[in-house]
Protein backbone atom coordinates (compact mmCIF):
# COMPACT_ATOMS: atom_id res chain seq x y z
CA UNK A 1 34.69 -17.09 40.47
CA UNK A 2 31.39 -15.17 38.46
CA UNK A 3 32.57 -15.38 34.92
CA UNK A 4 33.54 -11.66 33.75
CA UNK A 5 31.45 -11.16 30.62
CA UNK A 6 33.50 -8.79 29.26
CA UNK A 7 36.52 -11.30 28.68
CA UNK A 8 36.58 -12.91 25.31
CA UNK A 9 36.30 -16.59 26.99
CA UNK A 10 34.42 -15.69 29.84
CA UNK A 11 32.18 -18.95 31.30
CA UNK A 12 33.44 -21.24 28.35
CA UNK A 13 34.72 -25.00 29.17
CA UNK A 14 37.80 -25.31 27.02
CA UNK A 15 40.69 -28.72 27.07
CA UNK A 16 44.18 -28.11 26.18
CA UNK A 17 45.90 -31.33 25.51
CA UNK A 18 49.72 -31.15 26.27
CA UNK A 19 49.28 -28.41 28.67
CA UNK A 20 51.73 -28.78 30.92
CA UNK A 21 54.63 -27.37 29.21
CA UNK A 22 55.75 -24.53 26.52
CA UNK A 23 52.90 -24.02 23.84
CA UNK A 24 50.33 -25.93 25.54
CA UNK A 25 51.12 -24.38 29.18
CA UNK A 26 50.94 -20.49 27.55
CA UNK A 27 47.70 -21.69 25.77
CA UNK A 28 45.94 -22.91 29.00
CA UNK A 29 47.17 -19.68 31.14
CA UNK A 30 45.98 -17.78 27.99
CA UNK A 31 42.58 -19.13 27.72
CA UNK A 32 42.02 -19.11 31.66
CA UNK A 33 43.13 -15.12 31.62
CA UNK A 34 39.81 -14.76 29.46
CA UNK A 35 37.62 -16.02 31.40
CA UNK A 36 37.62 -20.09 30.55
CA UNK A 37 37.02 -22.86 32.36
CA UNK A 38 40.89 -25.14 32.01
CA UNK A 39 40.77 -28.71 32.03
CA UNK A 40 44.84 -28.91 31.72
CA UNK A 41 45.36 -31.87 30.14
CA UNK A 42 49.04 -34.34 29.80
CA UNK A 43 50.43 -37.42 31.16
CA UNK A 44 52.32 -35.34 34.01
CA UNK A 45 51.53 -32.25 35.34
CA UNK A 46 55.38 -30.72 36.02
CA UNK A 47 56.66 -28.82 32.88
CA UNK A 48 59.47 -30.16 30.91
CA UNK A 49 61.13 -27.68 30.63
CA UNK A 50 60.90 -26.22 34.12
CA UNK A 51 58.66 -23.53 35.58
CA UNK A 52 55.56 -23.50 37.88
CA UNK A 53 52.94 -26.24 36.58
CA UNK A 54 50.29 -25.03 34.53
CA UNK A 55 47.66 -25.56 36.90
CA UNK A 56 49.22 -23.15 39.44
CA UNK A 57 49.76 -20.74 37.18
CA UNK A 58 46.20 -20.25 36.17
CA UNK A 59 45.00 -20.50 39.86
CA UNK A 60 48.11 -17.84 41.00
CA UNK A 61 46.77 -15.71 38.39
CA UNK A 62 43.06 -15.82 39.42
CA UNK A 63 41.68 -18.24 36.50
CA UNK A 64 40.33 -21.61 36.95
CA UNK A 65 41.56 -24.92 35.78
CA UNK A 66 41.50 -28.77 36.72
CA UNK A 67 44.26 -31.07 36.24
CA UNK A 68 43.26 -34.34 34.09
CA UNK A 69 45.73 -37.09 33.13
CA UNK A 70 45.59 -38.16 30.07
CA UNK A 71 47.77 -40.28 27.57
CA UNK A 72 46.22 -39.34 23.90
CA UNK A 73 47.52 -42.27 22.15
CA UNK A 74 45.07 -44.31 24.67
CA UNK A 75 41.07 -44.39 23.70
CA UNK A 76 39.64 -44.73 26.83
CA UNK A 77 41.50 -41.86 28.26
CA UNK A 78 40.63 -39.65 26.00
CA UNK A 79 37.29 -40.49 25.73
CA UNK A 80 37.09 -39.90 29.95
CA UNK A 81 38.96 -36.57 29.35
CA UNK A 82 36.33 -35.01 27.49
CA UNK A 83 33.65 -37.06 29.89
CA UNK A 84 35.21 -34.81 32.89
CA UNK A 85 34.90 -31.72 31.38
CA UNK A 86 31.33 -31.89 30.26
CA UNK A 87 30.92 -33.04 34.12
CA UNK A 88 32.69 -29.69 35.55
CA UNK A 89 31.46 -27.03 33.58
CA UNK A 90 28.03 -29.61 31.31
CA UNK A 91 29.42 -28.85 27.86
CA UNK A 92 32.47 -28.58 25.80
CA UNK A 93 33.35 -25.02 23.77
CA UNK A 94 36.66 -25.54 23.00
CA UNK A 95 39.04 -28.54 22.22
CA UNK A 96 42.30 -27.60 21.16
CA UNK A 97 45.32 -30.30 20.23
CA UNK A 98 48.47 -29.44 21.49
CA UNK A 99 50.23 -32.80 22.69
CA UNK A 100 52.95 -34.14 20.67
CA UNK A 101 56.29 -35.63 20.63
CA UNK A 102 59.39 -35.41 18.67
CA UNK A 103 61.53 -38.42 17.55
CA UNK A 104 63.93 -36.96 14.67
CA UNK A 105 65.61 -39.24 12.16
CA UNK A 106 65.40 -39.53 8.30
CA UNK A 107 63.73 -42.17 6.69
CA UNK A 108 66.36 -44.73 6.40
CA UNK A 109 66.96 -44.70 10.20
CA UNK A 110 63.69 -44.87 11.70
CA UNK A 111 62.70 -47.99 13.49
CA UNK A 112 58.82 -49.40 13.33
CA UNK A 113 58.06 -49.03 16.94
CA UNK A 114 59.58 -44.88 16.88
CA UNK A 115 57.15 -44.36 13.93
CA UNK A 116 54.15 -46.00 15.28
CA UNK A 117 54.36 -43.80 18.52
CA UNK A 118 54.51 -40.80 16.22
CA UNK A 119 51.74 -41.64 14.83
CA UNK A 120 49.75 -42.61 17.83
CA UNK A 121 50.46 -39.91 19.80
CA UNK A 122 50.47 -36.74 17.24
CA UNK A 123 48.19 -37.54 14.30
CA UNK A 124 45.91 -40.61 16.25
CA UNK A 125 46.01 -37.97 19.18
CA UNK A 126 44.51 -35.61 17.34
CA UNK A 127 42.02 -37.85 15.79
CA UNK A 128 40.61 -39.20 18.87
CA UNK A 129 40.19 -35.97 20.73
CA UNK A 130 38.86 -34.66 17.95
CA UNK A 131 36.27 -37.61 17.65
CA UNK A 132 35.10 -37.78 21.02
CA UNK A 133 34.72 -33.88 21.07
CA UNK A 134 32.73 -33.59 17.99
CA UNK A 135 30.16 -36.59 19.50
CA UNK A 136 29.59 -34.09 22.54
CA UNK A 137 29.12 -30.90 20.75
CA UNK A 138 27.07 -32.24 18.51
CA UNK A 139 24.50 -33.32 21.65
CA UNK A 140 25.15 -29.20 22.16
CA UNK A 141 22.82 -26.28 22.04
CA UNK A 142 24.64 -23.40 19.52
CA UNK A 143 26.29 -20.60 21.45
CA UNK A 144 27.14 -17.99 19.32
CA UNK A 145 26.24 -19.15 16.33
CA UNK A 146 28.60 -22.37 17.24
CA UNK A 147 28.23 -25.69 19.20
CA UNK A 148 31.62 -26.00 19.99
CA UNK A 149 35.32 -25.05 18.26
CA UNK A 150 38.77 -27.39 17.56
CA UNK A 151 41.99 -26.09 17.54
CA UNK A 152 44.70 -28.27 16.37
CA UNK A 153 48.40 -27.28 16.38
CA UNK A 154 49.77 -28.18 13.23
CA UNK A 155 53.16 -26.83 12.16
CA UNK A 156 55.27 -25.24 9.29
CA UNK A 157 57.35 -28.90 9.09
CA UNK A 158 53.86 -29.98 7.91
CA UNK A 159 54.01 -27.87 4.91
CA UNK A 160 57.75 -28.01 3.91
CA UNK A 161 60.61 -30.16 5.43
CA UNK A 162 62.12 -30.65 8.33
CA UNK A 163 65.28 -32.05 7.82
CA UNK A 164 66.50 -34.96 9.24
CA UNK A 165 62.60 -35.32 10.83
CA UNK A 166 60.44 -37.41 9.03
CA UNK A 167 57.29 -38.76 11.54
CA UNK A 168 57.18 -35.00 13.04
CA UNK A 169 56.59 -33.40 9.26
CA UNK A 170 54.03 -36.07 8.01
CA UNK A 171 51.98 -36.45 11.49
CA UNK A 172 51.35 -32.05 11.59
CA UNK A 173 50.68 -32.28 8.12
CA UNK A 174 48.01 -35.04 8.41
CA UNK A 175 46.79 -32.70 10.99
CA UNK A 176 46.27 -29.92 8.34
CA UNK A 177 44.52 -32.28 6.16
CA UNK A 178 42.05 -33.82 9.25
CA UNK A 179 41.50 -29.97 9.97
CA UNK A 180 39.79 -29.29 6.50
CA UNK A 181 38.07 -32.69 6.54
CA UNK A 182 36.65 -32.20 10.44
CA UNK A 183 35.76 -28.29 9.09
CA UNK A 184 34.04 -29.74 5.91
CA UNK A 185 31.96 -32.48 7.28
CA UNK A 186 30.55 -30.41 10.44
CA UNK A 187 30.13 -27.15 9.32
CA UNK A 188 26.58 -27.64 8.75
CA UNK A 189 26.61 -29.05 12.21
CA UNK A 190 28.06 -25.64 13.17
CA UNK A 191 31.29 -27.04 14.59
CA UNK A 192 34.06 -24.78 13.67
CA UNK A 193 37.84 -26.76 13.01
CA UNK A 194 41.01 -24.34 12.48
CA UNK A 195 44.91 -24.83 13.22
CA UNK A 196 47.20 -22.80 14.31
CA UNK A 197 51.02 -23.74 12.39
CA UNK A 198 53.94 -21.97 13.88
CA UNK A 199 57.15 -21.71 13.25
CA UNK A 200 60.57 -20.94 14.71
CA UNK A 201 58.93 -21.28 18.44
CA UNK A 202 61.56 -20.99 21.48
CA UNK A 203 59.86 -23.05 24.27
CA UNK A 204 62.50 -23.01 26.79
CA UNK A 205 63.85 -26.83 25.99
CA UNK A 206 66.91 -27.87 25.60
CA UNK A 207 68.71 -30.65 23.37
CA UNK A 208 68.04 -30.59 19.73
CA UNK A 209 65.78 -27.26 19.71
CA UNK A 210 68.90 -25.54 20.69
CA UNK A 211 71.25 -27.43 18.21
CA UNK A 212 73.30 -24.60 16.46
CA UNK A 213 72.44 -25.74 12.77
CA UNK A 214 68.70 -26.18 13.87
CA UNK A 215 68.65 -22.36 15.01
CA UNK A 216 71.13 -21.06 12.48
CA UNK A 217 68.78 -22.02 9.88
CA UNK A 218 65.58 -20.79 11.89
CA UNK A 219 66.95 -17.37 12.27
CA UNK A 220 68.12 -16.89 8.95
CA UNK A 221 64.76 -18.55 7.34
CA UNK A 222 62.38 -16.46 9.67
CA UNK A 223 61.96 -12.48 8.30
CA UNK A 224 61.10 -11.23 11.49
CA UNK A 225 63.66 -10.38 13.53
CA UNK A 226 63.20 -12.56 16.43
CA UNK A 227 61.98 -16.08 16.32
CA UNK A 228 58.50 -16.99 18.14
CA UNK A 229 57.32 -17.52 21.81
CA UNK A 230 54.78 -19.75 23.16
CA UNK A 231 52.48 -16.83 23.91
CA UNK A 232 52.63 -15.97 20.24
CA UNK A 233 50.80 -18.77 19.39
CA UNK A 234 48.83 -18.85 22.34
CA UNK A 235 47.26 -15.27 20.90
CA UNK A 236 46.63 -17.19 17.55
CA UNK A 237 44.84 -19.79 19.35
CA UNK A 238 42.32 -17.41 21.06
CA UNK A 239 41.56 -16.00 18.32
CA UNK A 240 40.62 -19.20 16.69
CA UNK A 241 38.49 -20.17 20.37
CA UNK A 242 36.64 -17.20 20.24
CA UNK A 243 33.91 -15.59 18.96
CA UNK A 244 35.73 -13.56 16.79
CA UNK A 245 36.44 -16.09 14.70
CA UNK A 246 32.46 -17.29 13.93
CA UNK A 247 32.50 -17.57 10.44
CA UNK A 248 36.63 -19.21 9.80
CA UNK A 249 36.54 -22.61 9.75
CA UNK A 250 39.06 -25.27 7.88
CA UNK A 251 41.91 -22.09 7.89
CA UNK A 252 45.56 -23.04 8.99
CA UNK A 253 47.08 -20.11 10.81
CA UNK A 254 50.57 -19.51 9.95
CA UNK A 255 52.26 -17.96 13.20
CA UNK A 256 55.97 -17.76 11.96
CA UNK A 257 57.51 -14.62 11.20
CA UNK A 258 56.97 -14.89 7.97
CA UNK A 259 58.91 -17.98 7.19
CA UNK A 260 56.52 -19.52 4.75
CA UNK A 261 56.04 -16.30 2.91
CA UNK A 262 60.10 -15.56 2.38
């Protein structure tokens, strides 16, 4: 396919990490609708929740995409992740960190080996996507006044509690802080960092994210008067991956109907 100039991604190599399912699968199809190049990266390729795998998606649709495994809590992966994209499309424009899991317990009841996966998969995820990404786009030319853009997802539960959830609150907020840190010490690199934090967001799983006092509180917290869909922060994201966003760098997106401002 002849990249389409007059869409906002159009010819641009972009990774979504966690992109097989809810957020991650809406940003993929998202970014591939404007014109990017998809390298659809998770450890499986068939949504958790159900639904026709990313990858087809984007191709049914008319985008283009590759499927990469890849395990973010493991080095070598993730450096050959971002390797494979520079070999489809020779450079890297966008990174953006969507995988993550969810183990929820309070403090007293969390076991060493639950903790250290949160870590290693969430906040080390981040960091070493983020790492091998910036030593590529540094080697870049600029584009648009840029050499290349992160997105990381953080998350509301990174500014305020999530009850009950301990790891998932303090990995997304370490990913707020590496967001301004990555922002701060690149920018004169011209390698743009942002998040995008949502809220509420109703991916389409099951089990705890439909637990009545989890959503009772959700829709009486949020203002709006629906809660959030993946494609909600999907529209966030682009923003942040495109060129409309050339001089915002270190911000934190809040894409929650207003829950953080009630």
């Amino acid at each position: 396919m002849t990249p389409n100039p007059t869409r906002r991604m159009a010819g641009r190599c972009c990774i979504v990490t966690g992109a097989a399912s809810g957020i991650g699968r809406a940003i993929a199809r998202r970014l591939a609708a404007e014109g990017a190049f998809v390298v659809v990266a998770d450890i499986t390729p068939q949504p958790i929740e159900g639904g026709e795998p990313t990858l087809a998606a984007i191709e049914a649709e008319g985008g283009q995409a590759r499927f990469v495994h890849c395990d973010v809590s493991r080095t070598e992966q993730v450096d050959a992740l971002v390797a494979e994209a520079v070999r489809w499309q020779g450079r890297l424009d966008v990174l953006v960190n969507n995988a993550c899991i969810r183990h929820a317990r309070p403090l007293a009841d969390m076991e060493d080996a639950d903790w250290q996966r949160l870590l290693d998969v969430n906040l080390g995820g981040v960091f070493r996507a983020s790492r091998a990404a910036v030593r590529q786009m540094r080697t870049q030319a600029v584009v648009d006044e840029v050499r290349g853009r992160i997105v990381n997802l953080s998350s509301q539960h990174g500014l305020i509690a999530a009850p009950g959830d301990l790891g998932y609150g303090v990995t997304k907020a370490g990913i707020g802080y590496m967001t301004r840190q990555v922002a701060a010490d690149y920018a004169a690199e011209q390698i743009a960092c942002n998040a995008v934090a949502p809220g509420k967001i109703q991916t389409g799983q099951g089990g705890r994210a439909l637990d009545p006092v989890v959503m009772e509180r959700a829709i009486r917290r949020t203002p709006w008067p629906r809660l959030g869909r993946p494609e909600d922060v999907a529209e966030a994201v682009l923003f942040l991956a495109s060129s409309e966003a050339r001089f915002i760098t270190g911000a934190e997106l809040m894409v929650d109907g207003g829950w953080m401002a009630a």
